[in-house]
Structure formats: C-alpha cells, structure tokens
Protein backbone atom coordinates (compact mmCIF):
# COMPACT_ATOMS: atom_id res chain seq x y z
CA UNK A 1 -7.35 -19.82 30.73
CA UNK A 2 -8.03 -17.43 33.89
CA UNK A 3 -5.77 -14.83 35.02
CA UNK A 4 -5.09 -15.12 38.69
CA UNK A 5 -5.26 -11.92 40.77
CA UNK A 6 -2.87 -10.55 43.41
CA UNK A 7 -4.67 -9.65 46.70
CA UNK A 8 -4.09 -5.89 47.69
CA UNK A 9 -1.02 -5.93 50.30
CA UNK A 10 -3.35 -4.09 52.74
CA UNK A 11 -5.71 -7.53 52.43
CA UNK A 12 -2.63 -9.45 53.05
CA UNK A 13 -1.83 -7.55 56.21
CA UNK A 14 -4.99 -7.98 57.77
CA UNK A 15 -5.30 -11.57 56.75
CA UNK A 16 -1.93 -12.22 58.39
CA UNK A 17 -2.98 -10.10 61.53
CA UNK A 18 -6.08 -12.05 61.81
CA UNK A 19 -4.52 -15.30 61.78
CA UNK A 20 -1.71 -14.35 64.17
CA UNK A 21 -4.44 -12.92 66.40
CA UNK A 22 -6.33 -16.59 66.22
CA UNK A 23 -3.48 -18.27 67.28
CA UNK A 24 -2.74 -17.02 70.56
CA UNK A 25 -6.32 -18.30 71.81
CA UNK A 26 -5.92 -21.41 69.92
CA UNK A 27 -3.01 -22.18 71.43
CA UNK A 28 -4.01 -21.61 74.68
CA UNK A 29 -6.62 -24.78 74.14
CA UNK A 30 -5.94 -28.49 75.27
CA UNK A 31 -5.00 -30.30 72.66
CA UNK A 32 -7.95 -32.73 73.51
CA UNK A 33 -9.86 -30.42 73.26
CA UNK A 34 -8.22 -29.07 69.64
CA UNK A 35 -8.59 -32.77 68.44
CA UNK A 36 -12.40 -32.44 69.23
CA UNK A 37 -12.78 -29.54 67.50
CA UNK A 38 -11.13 -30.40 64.29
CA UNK A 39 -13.32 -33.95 64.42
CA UNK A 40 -16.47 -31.92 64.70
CA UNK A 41 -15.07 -29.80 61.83
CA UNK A 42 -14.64 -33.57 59.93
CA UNK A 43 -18.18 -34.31 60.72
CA UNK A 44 -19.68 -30.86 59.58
CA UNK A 45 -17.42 -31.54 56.26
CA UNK A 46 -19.19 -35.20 55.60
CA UNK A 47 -22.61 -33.76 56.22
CA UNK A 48 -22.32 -31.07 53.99
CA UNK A 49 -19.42 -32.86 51.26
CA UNK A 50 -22.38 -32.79 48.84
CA UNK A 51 -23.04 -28.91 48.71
CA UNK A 52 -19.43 -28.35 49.73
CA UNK A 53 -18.28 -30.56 46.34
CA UNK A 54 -20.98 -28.51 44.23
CA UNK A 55 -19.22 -25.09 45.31
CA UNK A 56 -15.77 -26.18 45.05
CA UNK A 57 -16.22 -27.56 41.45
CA UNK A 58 -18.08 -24.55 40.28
CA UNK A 59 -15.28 -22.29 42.06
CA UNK A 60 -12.16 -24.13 40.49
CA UNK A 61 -13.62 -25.65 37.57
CA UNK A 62 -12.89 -28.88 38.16
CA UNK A 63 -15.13 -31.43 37.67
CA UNK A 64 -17.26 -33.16 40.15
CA UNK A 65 -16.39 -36.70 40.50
CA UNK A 66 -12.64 -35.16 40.75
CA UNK A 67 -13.53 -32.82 43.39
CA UNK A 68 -15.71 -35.75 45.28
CA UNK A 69 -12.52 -37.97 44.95
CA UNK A 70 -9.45 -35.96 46.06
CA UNK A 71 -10.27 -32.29 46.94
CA UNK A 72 -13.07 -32.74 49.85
CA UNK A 73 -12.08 -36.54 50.67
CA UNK A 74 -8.28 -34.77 51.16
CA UNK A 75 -9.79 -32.26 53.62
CA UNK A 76 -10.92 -34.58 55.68
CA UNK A 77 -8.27 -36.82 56.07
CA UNK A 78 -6.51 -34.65 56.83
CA UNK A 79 -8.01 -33.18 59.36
CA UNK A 80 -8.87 -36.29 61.11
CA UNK A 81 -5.31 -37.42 60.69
C-alpha cells in the first residue's frame, strides 16, 4: 500500500494564493463566455482522453478500462454539465 504525503504548508499557501488570485479575473468573465471556455476544455479532454487515461492509470494505479469508464468520462460530464 502507498503512504500518502502531506504537502509542505508553505506549498499550501501559495497554492491557495494562486487560486484566490485566479478567481478575481475569472470572475470578472461573462458567464457565456465561462461556459465556452469550460466546453473547449471538454473538447481538449475527448481529444486527448486516450493519453490523458494512460497517465491517470499509471499515476493512481488503477486500471485502464476503470479509468476510461468513470475517472475521465466523470471529468467531462461534469464539466459540460
């Protein structure tokens, strides 16, 4: 079984920064334009679900057909959604 790490709190920090710092011009889109850009994110995902299923099963150990079925498939629904 693999032992999980704990990011360093400093990593945390600037991960939470960063994100905060995303919002603001996020927010400040159209949300037609925010639905456009998450369906072009759907597309890029179903172009590249083949490589993107390869990594994720090699990353979490799971196997392919379950990644193909519910980890990548999930991403994109719900996205589109």
């Amino acid at each position: 079984m693999q032992k999980s790490r704990k990011a360093p709190a400093a990593d945390v920090d600037r991960a939470v920064q960063a994100a905060r710092a995303a919002l603001k011009p996020w927010n400040a889109i159209r949300a037609a334009e925010r639905g456009r850009i998450l369906m072009k994110l759907c597309d890029l995902l179903r172009e590249n679900q083949e490589e993107l299923t390869a990594l994720e099963s090699f990353d979490g150990g799971k196997p392919i057909a379950a990644v193909q079925r519910q980890d990548v498939r999930a991403a994109i629904d719900t996205l589109a959604y």
